[in-house]
N, C-alpha and C. Protein backbone atom coordinates (compact mmCIF):
# COMPACT_ATOMS: atom_id res chain seq x y z
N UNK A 1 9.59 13.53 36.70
CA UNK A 1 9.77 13.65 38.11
C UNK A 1 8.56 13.12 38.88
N UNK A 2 7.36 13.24 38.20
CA UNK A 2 6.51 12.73 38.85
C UNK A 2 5.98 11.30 39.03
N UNK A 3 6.46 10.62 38.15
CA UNK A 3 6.14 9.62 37.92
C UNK A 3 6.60 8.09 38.78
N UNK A 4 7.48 8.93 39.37
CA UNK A 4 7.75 7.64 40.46
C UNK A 4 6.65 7.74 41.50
N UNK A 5 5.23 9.07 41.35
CA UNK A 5 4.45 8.86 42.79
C UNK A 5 3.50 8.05 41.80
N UNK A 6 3.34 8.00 40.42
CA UNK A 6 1.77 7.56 39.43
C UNK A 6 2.30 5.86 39.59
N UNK A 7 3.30 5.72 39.32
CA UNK A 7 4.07 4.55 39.01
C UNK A 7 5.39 4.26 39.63
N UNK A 8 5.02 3.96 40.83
CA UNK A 8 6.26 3.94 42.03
C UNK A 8 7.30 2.33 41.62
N UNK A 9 6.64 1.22 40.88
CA UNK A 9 7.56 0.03 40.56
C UNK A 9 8.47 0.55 39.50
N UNK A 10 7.92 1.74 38.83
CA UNK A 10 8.27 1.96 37.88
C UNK A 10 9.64 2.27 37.72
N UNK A 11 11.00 1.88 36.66
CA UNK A 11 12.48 1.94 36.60
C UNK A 11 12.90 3.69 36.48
N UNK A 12 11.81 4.69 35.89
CA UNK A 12 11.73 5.62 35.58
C UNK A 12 11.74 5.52 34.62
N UNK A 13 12.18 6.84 33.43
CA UNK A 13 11.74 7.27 32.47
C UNK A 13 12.11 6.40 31.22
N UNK A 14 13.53 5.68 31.71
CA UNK A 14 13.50 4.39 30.40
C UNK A 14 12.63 3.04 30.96
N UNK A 15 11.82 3.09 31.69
CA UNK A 15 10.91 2.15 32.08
C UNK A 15 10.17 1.67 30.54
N UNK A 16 10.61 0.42 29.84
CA UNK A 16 9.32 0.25 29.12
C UNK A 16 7.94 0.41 29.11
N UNK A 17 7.42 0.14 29.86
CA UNK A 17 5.64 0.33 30.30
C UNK A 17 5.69 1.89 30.16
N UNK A 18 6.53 2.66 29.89
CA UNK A 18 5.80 4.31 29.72
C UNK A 18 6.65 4.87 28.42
N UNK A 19 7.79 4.33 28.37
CA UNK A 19 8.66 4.83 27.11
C UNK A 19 8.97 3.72 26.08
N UNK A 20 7.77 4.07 24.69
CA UNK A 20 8.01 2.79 23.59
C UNK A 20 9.64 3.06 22.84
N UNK A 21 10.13 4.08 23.39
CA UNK A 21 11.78 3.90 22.63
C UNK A 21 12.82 3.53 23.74
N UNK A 22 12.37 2.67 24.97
CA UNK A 22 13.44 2.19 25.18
C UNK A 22 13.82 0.71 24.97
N UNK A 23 14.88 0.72 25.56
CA UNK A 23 15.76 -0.45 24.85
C UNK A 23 14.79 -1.97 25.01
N UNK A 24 14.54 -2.06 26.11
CA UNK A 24 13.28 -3.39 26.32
C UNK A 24 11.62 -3.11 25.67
N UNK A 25 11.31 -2.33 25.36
CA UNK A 25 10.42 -1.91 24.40
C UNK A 25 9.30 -2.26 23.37
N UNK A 26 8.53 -2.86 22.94
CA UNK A 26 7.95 -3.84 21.84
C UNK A 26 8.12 -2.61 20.87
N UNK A 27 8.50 -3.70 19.63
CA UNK A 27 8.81 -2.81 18.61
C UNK A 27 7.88 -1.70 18.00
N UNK A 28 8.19 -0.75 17.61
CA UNK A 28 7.14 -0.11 17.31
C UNK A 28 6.46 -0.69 15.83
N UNK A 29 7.32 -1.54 15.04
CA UNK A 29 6.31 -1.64 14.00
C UNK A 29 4.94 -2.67 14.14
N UNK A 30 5.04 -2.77 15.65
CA UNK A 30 3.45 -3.87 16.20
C UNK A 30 2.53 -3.09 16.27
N UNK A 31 2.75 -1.57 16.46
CA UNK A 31 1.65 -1.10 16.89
C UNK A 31 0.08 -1.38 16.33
N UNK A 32 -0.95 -1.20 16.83
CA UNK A 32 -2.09 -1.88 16.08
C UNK A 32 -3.02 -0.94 16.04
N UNK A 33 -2.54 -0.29 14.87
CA UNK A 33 -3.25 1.05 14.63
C UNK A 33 -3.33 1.31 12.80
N UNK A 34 -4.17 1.45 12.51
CA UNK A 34 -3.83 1.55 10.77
C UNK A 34 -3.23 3.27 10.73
N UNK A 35 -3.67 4.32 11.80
CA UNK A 35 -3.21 5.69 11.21
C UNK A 35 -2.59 5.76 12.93
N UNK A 36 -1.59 6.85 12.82
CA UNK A 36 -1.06 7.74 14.36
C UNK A 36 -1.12 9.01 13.79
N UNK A 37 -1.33 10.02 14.68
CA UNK A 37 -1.56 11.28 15.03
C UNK A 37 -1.17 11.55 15.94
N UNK A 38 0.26 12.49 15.88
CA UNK A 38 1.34 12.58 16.95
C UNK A 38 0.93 14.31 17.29
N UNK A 39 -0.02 14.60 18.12
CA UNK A 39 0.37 16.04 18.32
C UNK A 39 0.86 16.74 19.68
N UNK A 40 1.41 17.63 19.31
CA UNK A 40 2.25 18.36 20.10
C UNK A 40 2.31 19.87 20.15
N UNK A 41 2.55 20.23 21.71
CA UNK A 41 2.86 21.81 21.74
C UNK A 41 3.54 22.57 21.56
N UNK A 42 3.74 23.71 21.09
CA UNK A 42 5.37 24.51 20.38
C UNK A 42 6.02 24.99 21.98
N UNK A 43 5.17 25.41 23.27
CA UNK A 43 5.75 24.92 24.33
C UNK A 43 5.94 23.96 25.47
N UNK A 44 5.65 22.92 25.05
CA UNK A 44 5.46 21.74 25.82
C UNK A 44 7.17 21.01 26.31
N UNK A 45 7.44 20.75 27.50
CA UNK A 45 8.52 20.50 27.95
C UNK A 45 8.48 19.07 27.06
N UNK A 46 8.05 18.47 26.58
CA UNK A 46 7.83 17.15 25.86
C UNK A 46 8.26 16.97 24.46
N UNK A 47 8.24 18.27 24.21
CA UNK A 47 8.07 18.13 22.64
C UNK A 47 9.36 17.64 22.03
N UNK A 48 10.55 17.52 22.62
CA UNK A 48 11.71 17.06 21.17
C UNK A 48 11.59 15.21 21.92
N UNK A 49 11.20 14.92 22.84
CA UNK A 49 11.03 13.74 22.86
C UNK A 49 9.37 13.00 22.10
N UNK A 50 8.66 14.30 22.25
CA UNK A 50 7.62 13.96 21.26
C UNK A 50 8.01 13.56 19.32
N UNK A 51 8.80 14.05 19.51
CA UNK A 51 9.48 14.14 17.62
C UNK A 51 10.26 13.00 17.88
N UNK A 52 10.99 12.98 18.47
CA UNK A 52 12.05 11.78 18.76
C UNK A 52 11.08 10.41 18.35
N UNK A 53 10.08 10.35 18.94
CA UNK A 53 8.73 9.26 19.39
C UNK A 53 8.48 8.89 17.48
N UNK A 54 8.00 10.19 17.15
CA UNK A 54 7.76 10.71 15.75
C UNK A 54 8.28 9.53 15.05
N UNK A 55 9.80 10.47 14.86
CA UNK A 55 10.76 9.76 14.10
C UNK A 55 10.88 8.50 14.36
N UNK A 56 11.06 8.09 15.03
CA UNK A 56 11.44 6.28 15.58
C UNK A 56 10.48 5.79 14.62
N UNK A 57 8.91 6.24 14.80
CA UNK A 57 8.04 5.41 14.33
C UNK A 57 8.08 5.79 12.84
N UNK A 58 8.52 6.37 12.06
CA UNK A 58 8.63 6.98 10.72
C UNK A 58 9.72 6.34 10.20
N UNK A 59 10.67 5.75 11.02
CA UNK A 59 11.60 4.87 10.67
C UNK A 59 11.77 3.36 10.98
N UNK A 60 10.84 2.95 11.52
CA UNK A 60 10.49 1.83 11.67
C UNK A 60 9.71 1.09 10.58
N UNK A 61 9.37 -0.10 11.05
CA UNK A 61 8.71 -0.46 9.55
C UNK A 61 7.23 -0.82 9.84
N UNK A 62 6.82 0.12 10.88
CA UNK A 62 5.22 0.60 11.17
C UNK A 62 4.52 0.90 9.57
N UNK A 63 3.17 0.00 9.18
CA UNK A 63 2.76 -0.55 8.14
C UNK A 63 1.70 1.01 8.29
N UNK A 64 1.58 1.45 9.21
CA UNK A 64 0.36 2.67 8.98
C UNK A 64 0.73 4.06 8.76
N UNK A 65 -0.18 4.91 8.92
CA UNK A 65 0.09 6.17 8.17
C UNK A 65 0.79 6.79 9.45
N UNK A 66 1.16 7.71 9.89
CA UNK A 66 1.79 8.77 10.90
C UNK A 66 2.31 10.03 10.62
N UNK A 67 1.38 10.78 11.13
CA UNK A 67 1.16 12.36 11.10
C UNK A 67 1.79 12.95 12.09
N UNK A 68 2.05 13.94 12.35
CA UNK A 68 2.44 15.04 13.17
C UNK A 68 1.95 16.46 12.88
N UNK A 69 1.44 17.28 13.93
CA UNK A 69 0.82 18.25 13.88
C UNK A 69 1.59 18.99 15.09
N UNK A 70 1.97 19.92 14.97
CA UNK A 70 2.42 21.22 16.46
C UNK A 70 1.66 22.52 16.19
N UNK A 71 1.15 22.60 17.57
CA UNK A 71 0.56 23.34 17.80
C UNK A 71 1.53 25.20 18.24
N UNK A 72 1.64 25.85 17.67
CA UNK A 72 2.79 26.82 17.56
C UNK A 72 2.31 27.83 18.73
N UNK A 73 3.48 27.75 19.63
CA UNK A 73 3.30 29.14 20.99
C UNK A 73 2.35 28.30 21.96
N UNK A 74 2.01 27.00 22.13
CA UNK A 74 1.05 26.60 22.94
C UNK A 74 1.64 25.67 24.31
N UNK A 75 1.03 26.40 25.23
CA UNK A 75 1.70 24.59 26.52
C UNK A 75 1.31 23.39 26.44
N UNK A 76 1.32 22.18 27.36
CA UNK A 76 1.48 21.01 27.27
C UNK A 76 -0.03 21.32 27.90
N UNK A 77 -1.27 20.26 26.99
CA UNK A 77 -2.65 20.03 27.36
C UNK A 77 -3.25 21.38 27.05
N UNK A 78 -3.01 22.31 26.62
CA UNK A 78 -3.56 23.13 26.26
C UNK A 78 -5.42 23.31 25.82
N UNK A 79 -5.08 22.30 24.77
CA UNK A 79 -6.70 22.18 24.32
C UNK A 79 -8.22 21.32 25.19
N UNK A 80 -7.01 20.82 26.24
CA UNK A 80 -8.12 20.37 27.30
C UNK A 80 -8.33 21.78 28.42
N UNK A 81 -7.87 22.73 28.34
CA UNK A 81 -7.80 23.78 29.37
C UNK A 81 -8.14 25.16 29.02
N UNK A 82 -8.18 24.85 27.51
CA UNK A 82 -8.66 26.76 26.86
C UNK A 82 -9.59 25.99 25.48
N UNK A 83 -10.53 27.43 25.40
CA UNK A 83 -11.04 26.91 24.16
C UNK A 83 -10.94 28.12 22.65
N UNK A 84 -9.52 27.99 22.90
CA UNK A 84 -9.26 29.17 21.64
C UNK A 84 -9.64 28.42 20.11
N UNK A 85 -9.01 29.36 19.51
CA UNK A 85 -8.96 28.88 17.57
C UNK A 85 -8.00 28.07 17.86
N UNK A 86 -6.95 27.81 18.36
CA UNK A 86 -5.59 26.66 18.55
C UNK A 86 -6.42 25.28 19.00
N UNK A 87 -6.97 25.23 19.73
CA UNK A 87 -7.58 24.24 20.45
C UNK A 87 -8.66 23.28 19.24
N UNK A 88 -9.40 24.95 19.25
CA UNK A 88 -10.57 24.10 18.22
C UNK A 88 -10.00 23.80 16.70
N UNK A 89 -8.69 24.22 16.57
CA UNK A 89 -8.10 23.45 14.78
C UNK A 89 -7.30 22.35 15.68
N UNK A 90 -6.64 21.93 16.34
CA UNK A 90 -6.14 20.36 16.65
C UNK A 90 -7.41 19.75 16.45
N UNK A 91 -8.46 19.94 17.44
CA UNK A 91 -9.75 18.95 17.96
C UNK A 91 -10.65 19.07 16.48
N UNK A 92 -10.49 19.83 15.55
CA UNK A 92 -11.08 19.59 14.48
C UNK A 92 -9.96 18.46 13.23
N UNK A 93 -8.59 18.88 13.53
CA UNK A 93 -7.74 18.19 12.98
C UNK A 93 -8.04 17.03 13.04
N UNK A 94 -8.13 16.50 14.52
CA UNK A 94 -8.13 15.03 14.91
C UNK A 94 -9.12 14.46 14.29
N UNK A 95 -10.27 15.46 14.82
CA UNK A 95 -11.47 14.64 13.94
C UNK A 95 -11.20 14.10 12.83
N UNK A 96 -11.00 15.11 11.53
CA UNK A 96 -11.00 14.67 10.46
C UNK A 96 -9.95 13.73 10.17
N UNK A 97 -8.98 13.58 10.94
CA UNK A 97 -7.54 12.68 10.74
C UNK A 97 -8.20 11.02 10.74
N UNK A 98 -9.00 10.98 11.89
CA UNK A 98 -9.38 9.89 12.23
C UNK A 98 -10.71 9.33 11.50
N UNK A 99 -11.28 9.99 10.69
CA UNK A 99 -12.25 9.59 10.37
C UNK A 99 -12.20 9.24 8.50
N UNK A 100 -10.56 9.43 8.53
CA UNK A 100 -10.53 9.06 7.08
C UNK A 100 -10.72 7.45 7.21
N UNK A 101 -11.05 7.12 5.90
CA UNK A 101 -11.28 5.68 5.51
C UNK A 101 -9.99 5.31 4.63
């Protein structure tokens, strides 16, 4: 809903430039990333389009690794806004996700 004030040219939510699963789209197996780290909140209004995102790329023929992590009972941005044990195991997750070789 908001996004026609961030991105007013924008077609809305199947707008390519914000949604890599729609139909005009670059494929996802371009992405140029050797690992993804998909995380998500157990209450985040986002989340089955976050899995949706997931899956696409798990079924694509994306050459890199792709993870998923949910964060259980938590809202959307959470770990930028509290600094519980939830927060600090994603932000330690990530770390270590990203720093494999």
């Amino acid at each position: 809903m908001l996004w026609k004030y961030a991105c007013p040219a924008s077609d809305g939510v199947d707008d390519p430039r914000i949604n890599p699963m729609a139909q005009d789209a670059p494929s996802l197996t371009g992405l140029n990333c050797k690992r993804l780290l998909l995380c998500l909140a157990g209450k985040d209004g986002l989340k089955e389009w976050q899995k949706a995102y997931y899956e696409a790329v798990k079924n694509s023929r994306y050459q890199g690794e792709v993870e998923m992590f949910e964060s259980e009972g938590e809202d959307h941005n959470f770990h930028s806004t509290t600094r519980g044990e939830k927060a600090k195991e994603l932000m330690d997750l990530a770390a270590f996700f990203f720093s494999k070789n």
